[in-house]
N, C-alpha and C. Protein backbone atom coordinates (compact mmCIF):
# COMPACT_ATOMS: atom_id res chain seq x y z
N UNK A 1 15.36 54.29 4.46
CA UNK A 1 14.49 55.02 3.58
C UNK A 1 14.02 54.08 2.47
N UNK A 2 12.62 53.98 2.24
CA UNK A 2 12.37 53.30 1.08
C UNK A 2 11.31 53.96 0.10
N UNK A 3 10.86 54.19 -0.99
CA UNK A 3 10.08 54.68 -2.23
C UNK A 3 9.72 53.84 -2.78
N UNK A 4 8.64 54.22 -3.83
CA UNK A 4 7.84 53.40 -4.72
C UNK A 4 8.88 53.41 -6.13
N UNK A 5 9.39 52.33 -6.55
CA UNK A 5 9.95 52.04 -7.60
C UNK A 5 8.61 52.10 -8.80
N UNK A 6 8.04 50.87 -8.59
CA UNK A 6 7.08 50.13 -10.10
C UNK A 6 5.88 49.60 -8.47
N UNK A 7 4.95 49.21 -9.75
CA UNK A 7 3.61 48.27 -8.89
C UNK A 7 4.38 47.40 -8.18
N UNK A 8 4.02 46.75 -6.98
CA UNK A 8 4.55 45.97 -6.06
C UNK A 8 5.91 45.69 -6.01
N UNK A 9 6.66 46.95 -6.15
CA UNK A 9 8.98 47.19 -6.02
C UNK A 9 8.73 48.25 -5.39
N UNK A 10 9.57 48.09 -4.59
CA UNK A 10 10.28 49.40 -4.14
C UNK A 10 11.73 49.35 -4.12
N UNK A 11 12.14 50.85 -3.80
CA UNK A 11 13.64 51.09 -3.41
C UNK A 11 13.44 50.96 -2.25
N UNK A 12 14.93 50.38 -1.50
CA UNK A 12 15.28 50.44 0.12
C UNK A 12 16.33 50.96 0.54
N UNK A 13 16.86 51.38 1.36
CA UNK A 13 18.06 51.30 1.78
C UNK A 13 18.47 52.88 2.03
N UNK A 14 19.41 53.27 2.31
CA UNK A 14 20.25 54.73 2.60
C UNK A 14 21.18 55.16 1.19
N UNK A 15 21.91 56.11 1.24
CA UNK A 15 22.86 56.71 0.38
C UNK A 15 23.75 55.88 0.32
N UNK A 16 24.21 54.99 0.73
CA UNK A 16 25.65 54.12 0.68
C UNK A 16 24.92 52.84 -0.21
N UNK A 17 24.13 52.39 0.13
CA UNK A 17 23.45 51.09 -0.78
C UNK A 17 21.71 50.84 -1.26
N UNK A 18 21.61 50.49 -1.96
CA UNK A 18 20.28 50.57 -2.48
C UNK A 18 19.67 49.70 -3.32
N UNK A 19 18.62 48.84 -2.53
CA UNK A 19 18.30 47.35 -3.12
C UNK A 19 16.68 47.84 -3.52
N UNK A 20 16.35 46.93 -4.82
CA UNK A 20 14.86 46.67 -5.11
C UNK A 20 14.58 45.63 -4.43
N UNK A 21 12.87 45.91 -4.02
CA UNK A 21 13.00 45.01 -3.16
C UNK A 21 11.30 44.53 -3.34
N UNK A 22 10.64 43.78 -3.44
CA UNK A 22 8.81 43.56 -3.17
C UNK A 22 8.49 44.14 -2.24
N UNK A 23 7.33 45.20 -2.57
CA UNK A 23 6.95 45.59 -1.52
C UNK A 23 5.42 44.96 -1.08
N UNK A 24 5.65 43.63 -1.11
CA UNK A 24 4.44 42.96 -0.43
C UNK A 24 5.21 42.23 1.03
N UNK A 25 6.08 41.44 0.65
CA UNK A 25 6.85 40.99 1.41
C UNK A 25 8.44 40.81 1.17
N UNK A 26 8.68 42.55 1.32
CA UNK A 26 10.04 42.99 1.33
C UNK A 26 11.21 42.19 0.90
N UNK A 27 11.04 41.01 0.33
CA UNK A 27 12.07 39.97 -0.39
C UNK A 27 13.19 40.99 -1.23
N UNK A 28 13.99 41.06 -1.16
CA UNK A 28 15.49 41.48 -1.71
C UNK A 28 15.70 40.93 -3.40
N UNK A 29 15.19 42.01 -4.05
CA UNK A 29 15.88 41.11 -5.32
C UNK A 29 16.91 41.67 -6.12
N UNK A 30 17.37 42.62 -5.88
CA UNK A 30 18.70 43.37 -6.05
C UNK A 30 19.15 44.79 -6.24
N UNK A 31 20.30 44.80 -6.31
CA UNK A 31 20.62 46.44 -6.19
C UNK A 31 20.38 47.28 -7.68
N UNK A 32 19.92 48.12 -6.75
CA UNK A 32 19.39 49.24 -8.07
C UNK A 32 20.48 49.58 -9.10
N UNK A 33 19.79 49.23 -10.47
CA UNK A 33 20.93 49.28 -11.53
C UNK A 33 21.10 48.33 -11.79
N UNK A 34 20.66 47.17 -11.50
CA UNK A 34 20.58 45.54 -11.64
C UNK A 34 19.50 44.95 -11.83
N UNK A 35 19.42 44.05 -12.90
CA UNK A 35 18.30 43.72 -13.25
C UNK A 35 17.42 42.89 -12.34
N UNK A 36 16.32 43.48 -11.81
CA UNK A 36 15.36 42.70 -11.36
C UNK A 36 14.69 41.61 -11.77
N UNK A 37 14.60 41.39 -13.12
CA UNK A 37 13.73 40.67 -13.74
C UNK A 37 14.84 39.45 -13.86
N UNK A 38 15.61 39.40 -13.90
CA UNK A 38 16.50 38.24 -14.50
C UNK A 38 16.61 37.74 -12.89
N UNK A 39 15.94 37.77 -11.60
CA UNK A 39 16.22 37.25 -10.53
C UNK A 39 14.19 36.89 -10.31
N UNK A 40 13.48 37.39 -10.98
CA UNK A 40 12.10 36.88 -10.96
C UNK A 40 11.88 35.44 -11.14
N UNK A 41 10.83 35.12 -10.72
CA UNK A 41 10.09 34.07 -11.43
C UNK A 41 9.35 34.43 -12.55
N UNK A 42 9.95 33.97 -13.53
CA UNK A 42 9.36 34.19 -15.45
C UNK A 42 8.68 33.18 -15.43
N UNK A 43 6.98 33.38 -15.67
CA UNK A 43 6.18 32.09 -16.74
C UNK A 43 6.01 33.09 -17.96
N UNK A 44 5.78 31.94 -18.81
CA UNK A 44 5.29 32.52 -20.06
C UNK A 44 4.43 31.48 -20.77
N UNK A 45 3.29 32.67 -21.20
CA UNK A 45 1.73 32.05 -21.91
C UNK A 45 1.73 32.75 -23.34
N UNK A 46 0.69 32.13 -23.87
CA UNK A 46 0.51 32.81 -24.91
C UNK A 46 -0.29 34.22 -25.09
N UNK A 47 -0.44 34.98 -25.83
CA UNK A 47 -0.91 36.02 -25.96
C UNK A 47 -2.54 36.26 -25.56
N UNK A 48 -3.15 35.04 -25.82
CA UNK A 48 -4.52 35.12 -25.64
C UNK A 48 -4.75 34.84 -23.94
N UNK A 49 -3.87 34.66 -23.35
CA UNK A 49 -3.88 34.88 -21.95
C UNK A 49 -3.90 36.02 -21.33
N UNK A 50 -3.81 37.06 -22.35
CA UNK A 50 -4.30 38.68 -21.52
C UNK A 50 -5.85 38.78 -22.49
N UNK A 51 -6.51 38.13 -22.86
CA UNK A 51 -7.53 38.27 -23.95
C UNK A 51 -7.83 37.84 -25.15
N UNK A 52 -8.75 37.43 -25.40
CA UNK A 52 -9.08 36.96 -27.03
C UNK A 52 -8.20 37.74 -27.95
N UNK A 53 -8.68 38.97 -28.01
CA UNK A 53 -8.58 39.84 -28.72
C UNK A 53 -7.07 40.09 -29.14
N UNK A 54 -5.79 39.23 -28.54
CA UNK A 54 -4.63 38.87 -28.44
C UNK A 54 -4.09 37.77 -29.84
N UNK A 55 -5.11 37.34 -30.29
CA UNK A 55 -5.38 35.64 -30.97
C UNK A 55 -4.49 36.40 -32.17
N UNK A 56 -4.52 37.48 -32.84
CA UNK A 56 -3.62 37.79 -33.54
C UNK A 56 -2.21 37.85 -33.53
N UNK A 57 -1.71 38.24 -32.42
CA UNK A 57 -0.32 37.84 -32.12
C UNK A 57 0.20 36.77 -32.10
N UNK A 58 -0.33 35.62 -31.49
CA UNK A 58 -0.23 33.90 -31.36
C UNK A 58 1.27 33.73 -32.22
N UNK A 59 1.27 33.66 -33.28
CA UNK A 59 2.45 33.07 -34.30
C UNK A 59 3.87 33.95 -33.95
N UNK A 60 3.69 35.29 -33.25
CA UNK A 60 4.65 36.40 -33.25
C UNK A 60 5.53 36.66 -31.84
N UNK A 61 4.25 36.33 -31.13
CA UNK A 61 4.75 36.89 -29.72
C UNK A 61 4.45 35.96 -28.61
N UNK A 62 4.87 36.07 -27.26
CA UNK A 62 4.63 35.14 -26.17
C UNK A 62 4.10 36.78 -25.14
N UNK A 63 3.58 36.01 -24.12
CA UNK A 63 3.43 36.73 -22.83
C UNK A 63 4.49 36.24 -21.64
N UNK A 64 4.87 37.04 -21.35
CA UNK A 64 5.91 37.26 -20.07
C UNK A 64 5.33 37.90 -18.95
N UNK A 65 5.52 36.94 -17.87
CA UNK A 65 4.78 37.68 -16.49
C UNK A 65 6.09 37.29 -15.38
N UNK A 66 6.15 38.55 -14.58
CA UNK A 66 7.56 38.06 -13.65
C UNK A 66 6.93 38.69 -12.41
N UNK A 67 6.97 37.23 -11.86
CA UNK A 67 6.40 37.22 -9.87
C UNK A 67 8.13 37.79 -8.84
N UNK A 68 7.41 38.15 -7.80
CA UNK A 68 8.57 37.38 -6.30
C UNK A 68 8.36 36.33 -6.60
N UNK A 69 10.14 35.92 -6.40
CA UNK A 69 10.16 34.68 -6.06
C UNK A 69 9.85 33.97 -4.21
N UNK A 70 9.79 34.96 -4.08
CA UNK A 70 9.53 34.92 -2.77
C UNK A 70 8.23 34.30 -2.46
N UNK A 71 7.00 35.40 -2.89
CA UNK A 71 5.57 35.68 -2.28
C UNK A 71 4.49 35.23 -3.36
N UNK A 72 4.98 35.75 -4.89
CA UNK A 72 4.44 35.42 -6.02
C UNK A 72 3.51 36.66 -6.27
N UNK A 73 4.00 37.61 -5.80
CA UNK A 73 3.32 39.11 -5.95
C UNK A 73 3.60 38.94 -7.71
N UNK A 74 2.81 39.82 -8.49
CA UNK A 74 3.04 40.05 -9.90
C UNK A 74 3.93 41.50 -9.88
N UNK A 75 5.38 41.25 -10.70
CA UNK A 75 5.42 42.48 -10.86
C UNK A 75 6.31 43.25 -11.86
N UNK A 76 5.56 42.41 -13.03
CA UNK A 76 5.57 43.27 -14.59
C UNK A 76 4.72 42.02 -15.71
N UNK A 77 4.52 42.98 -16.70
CA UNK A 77 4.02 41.55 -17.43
C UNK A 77 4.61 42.24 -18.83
N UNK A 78 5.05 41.15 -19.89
CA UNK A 78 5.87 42.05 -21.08
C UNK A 78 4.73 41.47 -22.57
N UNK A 79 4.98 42.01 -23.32
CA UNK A 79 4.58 41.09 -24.41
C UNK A 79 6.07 40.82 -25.50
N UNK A 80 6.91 40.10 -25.45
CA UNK A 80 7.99 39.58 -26.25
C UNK A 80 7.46 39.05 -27.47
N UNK A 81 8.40 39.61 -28.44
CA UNK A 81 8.37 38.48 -29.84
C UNK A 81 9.17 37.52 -29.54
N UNK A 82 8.72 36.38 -30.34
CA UNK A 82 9.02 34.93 -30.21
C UNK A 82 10.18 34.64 -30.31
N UNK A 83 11.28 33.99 -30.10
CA UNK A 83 12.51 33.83 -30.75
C UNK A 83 12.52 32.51 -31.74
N UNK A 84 13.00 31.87 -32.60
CA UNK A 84 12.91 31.40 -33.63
C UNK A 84 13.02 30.07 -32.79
N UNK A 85 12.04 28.84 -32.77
CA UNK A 85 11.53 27.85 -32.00
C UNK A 85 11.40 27.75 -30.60
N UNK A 86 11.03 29.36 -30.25
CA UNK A 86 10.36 29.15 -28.52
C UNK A 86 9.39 28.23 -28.48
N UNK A 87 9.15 27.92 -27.43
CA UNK A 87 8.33 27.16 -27.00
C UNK A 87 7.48 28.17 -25.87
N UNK A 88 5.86 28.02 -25.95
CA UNK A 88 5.49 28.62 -24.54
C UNK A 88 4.81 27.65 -23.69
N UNK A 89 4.73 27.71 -22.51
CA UNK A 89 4.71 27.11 -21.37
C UNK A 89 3.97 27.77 -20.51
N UNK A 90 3.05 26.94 -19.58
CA UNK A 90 1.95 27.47 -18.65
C UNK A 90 0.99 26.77 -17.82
């Protein structure tokens, strides 16, 4: 049995176990109740990478986007405040 979790996740599996999983190319990224994102591929840009209109945030916040590691499906994007000498990368 599998369901729509989020944009490109799903749930898989039966009553005994139950994995998130891409639903582009079904890659396994862990059991439900477990963080998905900490098994993604994380880049992170700056804010004006979802838009100009972003240019205000710059000093405050980063952009977070987390692929399959698998396929490179997108599947979440965050806006984080900065932690005190992040660096962003892209």
């Amino acid at each position: 049995m599998n369901y729509p979790y989020r944009e490109n996740l799903e749930v898989f599996g039966d009553s005994s176990e139950q994995w998130i999983r891409c639903s582009r190319c079904s890659h396994m990224l862990c059991r439900v109740g477990e963080d998905w994102k900490a098994v993604s591929k994380k880049r992170t840009f700056p804010p004006t990478h979802a838009g100009v209109l972003m240019q205000a945030l710059e000093d405050g916040y980063r952009l977070e986007k987390f692929y399959c590691p698998s396929c490179g499906a997108l599947l979440d994007s965050d806006l984080a405040e900065k932690s005190v000498g992040a660096q962003s990368s892209g």
